[in-house]
PDB file of N, CA and C in Angstrom:
ATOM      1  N   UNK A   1      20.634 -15.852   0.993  1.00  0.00           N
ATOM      2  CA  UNK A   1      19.274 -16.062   0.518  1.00  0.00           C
ATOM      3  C   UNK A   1      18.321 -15.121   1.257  1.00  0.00           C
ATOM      4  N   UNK A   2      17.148 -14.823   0.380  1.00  0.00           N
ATOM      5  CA  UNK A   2      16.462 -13.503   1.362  1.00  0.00           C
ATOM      6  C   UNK A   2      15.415 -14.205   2.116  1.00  0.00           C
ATOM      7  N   UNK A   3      14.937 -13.530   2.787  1.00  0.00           N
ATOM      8  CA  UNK A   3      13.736 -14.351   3.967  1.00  0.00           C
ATOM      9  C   UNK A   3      12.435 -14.277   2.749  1.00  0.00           C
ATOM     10  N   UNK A   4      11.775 -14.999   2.718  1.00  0.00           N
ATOM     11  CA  UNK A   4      10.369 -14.724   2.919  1.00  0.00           C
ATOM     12  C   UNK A   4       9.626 -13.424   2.679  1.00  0.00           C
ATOM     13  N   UNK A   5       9.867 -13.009   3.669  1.00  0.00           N
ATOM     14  CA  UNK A   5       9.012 -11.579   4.096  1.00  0.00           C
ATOM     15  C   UNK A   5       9.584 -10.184   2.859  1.00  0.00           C
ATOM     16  N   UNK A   6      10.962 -10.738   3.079  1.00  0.00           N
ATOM     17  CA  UNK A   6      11.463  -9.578   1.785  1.00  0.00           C
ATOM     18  C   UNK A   6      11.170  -9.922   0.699  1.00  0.00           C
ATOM     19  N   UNK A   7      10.727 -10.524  -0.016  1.00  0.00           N
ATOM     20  CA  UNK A   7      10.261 -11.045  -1.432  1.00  0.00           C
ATOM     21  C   UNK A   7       9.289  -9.896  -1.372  1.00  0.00           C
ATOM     22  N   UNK A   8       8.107 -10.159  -0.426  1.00  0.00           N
ATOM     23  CA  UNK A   8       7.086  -9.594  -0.173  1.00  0.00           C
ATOM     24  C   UNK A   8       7.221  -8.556  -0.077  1.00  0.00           C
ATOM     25  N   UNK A   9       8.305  -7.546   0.828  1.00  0.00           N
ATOM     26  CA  UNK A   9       8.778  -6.311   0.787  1.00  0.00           C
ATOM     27  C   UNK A   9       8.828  -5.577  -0.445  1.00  0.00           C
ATOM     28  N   UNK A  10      10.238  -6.464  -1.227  1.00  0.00           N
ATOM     29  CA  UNK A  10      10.395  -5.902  -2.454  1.00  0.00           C
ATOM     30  C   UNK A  10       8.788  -5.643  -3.606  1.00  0.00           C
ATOM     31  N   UNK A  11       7.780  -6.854  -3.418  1.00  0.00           N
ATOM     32  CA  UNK A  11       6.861  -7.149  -4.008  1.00  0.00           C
ATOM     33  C   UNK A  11       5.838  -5.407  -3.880  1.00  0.00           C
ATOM     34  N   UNK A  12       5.395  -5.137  -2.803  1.00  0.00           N
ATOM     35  CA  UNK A  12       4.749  -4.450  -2.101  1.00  0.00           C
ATOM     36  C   UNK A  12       5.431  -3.108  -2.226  1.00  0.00           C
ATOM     37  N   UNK A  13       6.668  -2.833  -2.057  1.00  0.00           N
ATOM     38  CA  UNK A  13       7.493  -1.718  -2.666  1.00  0.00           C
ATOM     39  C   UNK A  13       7.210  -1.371  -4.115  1.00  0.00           C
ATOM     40  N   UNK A  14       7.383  -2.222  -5.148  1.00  0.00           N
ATOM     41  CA  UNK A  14       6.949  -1.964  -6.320  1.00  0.00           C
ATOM     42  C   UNK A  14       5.492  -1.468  -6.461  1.00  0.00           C
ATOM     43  N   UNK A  15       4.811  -2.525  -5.771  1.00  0.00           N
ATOM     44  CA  UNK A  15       3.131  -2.202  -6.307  1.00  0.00           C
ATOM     45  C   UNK A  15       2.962  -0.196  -6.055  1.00  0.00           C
ATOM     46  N   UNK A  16       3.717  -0.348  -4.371  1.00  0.00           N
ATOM     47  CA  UNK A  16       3.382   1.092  -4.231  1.00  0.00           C
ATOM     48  C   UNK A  16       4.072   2.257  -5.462  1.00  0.00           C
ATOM     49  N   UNK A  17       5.780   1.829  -5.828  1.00  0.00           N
ATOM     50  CA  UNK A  17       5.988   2.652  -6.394  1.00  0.00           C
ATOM     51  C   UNK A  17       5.326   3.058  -8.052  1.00  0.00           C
ATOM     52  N   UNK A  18       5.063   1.808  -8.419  1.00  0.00           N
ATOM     53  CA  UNK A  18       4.001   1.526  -9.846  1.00  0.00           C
ATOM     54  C   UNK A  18       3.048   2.572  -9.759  1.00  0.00           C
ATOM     55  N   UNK A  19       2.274   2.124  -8.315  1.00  0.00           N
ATOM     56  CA  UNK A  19       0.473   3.292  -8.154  1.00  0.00           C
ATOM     57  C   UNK A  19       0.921   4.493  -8.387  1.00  0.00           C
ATOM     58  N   UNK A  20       2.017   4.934  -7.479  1.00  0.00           N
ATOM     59  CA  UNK A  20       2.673   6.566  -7.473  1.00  0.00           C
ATOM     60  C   UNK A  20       3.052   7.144  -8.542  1.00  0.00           C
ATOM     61  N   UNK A  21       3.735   6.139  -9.626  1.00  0.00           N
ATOM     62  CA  UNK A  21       4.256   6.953 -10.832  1.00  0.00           C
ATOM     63  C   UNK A  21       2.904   6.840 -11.914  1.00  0.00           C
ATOM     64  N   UNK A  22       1.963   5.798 -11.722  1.00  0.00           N
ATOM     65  CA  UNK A  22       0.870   6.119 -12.575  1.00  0.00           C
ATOM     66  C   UNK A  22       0.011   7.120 -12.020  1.00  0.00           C
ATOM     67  N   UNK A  23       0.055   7.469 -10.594  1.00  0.00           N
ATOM     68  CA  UNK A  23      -1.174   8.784 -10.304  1.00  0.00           C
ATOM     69  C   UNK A  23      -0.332   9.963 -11.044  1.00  0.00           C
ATOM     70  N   UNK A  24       0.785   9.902 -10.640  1.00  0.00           N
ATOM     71  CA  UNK A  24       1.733  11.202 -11.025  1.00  0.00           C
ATOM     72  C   UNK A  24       1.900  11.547 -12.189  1.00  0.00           C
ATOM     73  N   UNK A  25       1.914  10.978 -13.074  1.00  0.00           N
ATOM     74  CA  UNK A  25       1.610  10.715 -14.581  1.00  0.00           C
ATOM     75  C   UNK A  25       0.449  10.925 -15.335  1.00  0.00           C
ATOM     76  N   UNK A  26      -0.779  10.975 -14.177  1.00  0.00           N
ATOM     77  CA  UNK A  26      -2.082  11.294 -14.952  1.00  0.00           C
ATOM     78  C   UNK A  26      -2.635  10.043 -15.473  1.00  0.00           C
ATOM     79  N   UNK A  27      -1.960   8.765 -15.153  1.00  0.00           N
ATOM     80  CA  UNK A  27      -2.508   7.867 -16.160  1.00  0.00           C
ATOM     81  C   UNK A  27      -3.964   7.306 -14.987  1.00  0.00           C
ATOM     82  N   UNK A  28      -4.002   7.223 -13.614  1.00  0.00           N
ATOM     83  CA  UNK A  28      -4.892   6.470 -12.953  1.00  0.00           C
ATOM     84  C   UNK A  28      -4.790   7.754 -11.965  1.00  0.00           C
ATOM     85  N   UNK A  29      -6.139   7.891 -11.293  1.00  0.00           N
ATOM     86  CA  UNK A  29      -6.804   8.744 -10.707  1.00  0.00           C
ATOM     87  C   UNK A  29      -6.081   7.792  -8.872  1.00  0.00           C
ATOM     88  N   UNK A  30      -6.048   8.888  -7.898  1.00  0.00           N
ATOM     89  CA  UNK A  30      -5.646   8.658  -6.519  1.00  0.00           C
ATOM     90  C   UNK A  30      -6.933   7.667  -6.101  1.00  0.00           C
ATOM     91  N   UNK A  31      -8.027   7.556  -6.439  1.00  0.00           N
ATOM     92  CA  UNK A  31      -9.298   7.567  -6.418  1.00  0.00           C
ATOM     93  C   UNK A  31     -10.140   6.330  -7.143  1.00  0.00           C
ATOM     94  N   UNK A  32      -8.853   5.805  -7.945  1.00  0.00           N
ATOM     95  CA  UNK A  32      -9.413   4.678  -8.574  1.00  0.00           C
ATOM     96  C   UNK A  32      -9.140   3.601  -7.615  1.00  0.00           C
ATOM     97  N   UNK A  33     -10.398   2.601  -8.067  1.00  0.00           N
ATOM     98  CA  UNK A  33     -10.543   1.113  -6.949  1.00  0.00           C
ATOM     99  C   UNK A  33      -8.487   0.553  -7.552  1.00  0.00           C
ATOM    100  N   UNK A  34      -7.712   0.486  -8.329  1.00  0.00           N
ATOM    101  CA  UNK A  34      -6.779  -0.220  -8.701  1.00  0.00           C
ATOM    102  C   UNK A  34      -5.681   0.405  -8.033  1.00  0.00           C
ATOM    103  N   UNK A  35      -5.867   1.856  -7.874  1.00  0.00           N
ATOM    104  CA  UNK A  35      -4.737   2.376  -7.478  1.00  0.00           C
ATOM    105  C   UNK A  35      -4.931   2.069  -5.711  1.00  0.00           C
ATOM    106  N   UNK A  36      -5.840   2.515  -5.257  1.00  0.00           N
ATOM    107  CA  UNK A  36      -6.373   2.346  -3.969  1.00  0.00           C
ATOM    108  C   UNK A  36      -5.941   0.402  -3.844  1.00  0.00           C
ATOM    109  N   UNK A  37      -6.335  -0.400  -4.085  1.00  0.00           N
ATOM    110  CA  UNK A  37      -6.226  -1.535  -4.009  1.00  0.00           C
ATOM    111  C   UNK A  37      -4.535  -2.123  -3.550  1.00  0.00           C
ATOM    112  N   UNK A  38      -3.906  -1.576  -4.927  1.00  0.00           N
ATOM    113  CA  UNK A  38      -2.595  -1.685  -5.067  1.00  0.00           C
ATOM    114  C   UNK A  38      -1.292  -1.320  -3.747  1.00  0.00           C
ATOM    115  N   UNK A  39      -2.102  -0.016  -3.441  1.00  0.00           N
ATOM    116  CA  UNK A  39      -1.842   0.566  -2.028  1.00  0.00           C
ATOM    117  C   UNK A  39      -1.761  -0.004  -1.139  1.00  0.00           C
ATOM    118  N   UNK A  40      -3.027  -0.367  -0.740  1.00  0.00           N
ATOM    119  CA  UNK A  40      -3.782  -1.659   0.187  1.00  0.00           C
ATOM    120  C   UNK A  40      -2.531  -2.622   0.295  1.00  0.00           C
ATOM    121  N   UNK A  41      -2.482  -3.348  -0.767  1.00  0.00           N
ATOM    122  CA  UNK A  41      -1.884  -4.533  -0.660  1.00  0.00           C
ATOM    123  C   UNK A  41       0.029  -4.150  -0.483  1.00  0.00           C
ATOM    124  N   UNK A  42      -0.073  -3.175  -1.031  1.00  0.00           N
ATOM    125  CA  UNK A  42       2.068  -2.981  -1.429  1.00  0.00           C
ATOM    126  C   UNK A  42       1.924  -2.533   0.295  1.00  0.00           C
ATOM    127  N   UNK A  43       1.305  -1.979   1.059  1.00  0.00           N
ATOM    128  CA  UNK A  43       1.155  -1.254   2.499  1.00  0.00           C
ATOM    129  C   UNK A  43       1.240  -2.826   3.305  1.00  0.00           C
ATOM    130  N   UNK A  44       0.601  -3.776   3.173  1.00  0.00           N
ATOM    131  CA  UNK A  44       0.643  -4.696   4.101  1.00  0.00           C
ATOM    132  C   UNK A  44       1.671  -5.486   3.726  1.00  0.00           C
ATOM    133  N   UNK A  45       2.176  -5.671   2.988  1.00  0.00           N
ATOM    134  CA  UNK A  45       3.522  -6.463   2.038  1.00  0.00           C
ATOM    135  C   UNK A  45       4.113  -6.214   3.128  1.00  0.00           C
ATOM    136  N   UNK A  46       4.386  -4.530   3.306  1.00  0.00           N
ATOM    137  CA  UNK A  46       5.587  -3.849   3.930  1.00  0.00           C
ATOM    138  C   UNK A  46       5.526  -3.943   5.018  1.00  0.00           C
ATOM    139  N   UNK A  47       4.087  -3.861   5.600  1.00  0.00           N
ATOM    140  CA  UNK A  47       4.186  -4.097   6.882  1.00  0.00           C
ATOM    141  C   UNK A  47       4.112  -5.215   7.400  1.00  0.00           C
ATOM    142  N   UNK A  48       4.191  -5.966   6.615  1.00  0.00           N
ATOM    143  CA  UNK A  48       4.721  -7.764   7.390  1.00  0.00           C
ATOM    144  C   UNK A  48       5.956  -7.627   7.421  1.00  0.00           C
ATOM    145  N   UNK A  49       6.628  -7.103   6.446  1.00  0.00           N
ATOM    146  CA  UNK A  49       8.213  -6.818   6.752  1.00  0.00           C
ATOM    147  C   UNK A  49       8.853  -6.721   7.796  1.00  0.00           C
ATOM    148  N   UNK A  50       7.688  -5.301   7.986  1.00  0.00           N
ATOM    149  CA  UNK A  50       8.243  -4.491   9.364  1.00  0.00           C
ATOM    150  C   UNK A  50       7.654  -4.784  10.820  1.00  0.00           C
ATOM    151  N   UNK A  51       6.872  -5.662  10.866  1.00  0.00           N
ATOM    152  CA  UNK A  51       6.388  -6.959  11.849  1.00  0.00           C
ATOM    153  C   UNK A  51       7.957  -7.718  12.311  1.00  0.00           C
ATOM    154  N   UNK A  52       7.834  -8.707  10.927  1.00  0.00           N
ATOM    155  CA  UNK A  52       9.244  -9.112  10.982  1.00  0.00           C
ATOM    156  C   UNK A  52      10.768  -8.770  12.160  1.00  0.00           C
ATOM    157  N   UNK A  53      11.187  -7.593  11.033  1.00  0.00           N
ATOM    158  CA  UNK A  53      12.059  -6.779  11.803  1.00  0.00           C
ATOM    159  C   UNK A  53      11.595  -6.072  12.987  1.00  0.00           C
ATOM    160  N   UNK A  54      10.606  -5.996  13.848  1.00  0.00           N
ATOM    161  CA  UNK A  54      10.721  -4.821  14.881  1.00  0.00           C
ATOM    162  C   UNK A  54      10.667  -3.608  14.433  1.00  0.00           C
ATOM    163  N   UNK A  55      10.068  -3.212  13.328  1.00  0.00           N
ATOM    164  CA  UNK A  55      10.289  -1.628  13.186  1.00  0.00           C
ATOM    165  C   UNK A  55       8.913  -1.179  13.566  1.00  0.00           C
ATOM    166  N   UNK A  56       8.333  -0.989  14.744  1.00  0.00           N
ATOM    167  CA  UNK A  56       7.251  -1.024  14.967  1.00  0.00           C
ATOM    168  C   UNK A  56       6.261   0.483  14.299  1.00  0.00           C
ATOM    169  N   UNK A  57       7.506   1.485  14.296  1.00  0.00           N
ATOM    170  CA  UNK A  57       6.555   2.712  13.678  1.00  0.00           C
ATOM    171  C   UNK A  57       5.817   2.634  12.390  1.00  0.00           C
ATOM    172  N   UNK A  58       7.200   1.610  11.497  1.00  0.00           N
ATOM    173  CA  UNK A  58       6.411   1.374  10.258  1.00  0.00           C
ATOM    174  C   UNK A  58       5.625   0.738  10.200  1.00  0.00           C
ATOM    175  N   UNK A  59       5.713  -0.231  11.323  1.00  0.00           N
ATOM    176  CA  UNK A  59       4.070  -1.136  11.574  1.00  0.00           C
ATOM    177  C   UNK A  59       2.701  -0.513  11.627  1.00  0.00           C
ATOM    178  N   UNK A  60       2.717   0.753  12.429  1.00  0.00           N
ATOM    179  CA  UNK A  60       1.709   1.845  12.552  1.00  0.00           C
ATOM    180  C   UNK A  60       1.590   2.254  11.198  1.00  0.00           C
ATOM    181  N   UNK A  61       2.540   3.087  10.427  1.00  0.00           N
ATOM    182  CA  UNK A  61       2.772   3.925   9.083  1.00  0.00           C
ATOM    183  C   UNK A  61       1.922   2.804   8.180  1.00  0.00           C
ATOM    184  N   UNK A  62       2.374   1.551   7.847  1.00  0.00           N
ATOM    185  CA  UNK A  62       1.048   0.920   7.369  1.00  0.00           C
ATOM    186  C   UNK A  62       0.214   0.553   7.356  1.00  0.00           C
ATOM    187  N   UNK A  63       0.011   0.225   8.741  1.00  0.00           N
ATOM    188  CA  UNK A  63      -1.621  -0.205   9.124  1.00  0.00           C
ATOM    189  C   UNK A  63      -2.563   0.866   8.866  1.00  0.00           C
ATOM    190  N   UNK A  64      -1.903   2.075   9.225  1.00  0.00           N
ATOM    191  CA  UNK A  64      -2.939   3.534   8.882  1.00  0.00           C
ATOM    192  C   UNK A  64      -3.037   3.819   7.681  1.00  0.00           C
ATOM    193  N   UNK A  65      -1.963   3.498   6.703  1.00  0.00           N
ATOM    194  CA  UNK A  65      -1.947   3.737   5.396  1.00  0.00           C
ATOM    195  C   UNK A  65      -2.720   2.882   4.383  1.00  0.00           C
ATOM    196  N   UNK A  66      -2.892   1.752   4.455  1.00  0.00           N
ATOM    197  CA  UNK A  66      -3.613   0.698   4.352  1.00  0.00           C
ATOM    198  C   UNK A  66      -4.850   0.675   5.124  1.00  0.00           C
ATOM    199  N   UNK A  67      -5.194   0.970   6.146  1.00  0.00           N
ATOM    200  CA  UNK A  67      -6.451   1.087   6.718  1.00  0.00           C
ATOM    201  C   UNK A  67      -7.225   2.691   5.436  1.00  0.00           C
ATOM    202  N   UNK A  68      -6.479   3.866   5.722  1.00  0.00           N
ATOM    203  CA  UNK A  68      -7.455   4.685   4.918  1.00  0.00           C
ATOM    204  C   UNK A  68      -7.266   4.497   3.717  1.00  0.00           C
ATOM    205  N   UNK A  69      -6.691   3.388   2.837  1.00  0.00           N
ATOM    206  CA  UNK A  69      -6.934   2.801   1.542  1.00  0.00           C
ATOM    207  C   UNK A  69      -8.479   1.880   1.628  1.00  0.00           C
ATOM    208  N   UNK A  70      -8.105   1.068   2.043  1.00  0.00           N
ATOM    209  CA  UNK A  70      -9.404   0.093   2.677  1.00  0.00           C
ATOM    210  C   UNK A  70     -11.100   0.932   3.091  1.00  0.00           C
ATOM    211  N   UNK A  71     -10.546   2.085   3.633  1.00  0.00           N
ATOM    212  CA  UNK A  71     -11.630   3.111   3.554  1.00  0.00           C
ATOM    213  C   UNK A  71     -12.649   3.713   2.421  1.00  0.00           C
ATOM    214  N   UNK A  72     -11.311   4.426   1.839  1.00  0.00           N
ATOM    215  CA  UNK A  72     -11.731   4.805   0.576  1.00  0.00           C
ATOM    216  C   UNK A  72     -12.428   4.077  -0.198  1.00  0.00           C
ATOM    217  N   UNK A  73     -11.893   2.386  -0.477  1.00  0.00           N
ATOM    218  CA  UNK A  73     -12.549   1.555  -1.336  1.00  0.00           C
ATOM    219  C   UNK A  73     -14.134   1.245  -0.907  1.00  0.00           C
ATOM    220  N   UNK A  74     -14.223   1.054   0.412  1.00  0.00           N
ATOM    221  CA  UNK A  74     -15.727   0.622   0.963  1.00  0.00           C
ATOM    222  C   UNK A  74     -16.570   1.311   1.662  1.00  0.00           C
ATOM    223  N   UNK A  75     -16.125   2.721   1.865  1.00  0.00           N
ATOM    224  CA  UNK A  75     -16.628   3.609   2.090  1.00  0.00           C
ATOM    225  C   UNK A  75     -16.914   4.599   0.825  1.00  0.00           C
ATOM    226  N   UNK A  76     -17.239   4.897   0.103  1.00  0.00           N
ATOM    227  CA  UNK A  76     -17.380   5.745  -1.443  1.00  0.00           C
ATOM    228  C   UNK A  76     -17.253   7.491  -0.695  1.00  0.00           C
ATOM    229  N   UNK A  77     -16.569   8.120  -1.382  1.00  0.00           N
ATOM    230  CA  UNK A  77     -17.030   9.728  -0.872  1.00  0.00           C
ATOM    231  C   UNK A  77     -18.387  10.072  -1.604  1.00  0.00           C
ATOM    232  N   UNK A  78     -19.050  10.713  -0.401  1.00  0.00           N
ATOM    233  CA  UNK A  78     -20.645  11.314  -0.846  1.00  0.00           C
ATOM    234  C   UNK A  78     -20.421  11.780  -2.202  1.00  0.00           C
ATOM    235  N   UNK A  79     -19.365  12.869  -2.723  1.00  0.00           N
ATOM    236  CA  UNK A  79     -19.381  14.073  -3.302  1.00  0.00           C
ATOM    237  C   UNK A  79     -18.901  13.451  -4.650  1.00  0.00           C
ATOM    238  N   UNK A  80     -18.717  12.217  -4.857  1.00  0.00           N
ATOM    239  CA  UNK A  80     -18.219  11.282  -6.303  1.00  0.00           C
ATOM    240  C   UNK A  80     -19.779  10.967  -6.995  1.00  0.00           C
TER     241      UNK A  80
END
């Protein structure tokens, strides 16, 4: 039976790989609040994971990755 946390893994894996093949595709902008959001959330999925397990780099890799998602959304770029 899987833990908990991997539901969430797997959950958070998808969201990210979903955002990636719709930016890549042209269908949603890097830049949109959904794709940015999606990020956000599939980034902390993973990094409860990796809480979990001890993988502490990926703990960093998402907190930063998820932190400049979180940016983007509430911070607006001047130049938009």
């Amino acid at each position: 039976m899987l833990e908990t946390s991997m539901y969430g893994a797997y959950l958070g894996m998808a969201l990210i790989l979903a955002a990636f093949a719709l930016e890549t595709r042209g269908k949603i902008s890097s830049r949109a609040p959904a794709y940015l959001w999606t990020m956000a959330i599939g980034q902390i999925l993973l990094g409860i994971r990796a809480g979990v397990t001890q993988e502490w780099p990926f703990v960093a890799l998402s907190v930063v990755w998820a932190g400049f998602a979180f940016y983007a959304i509430f911070v607006p770029n001047s130049a938009e």
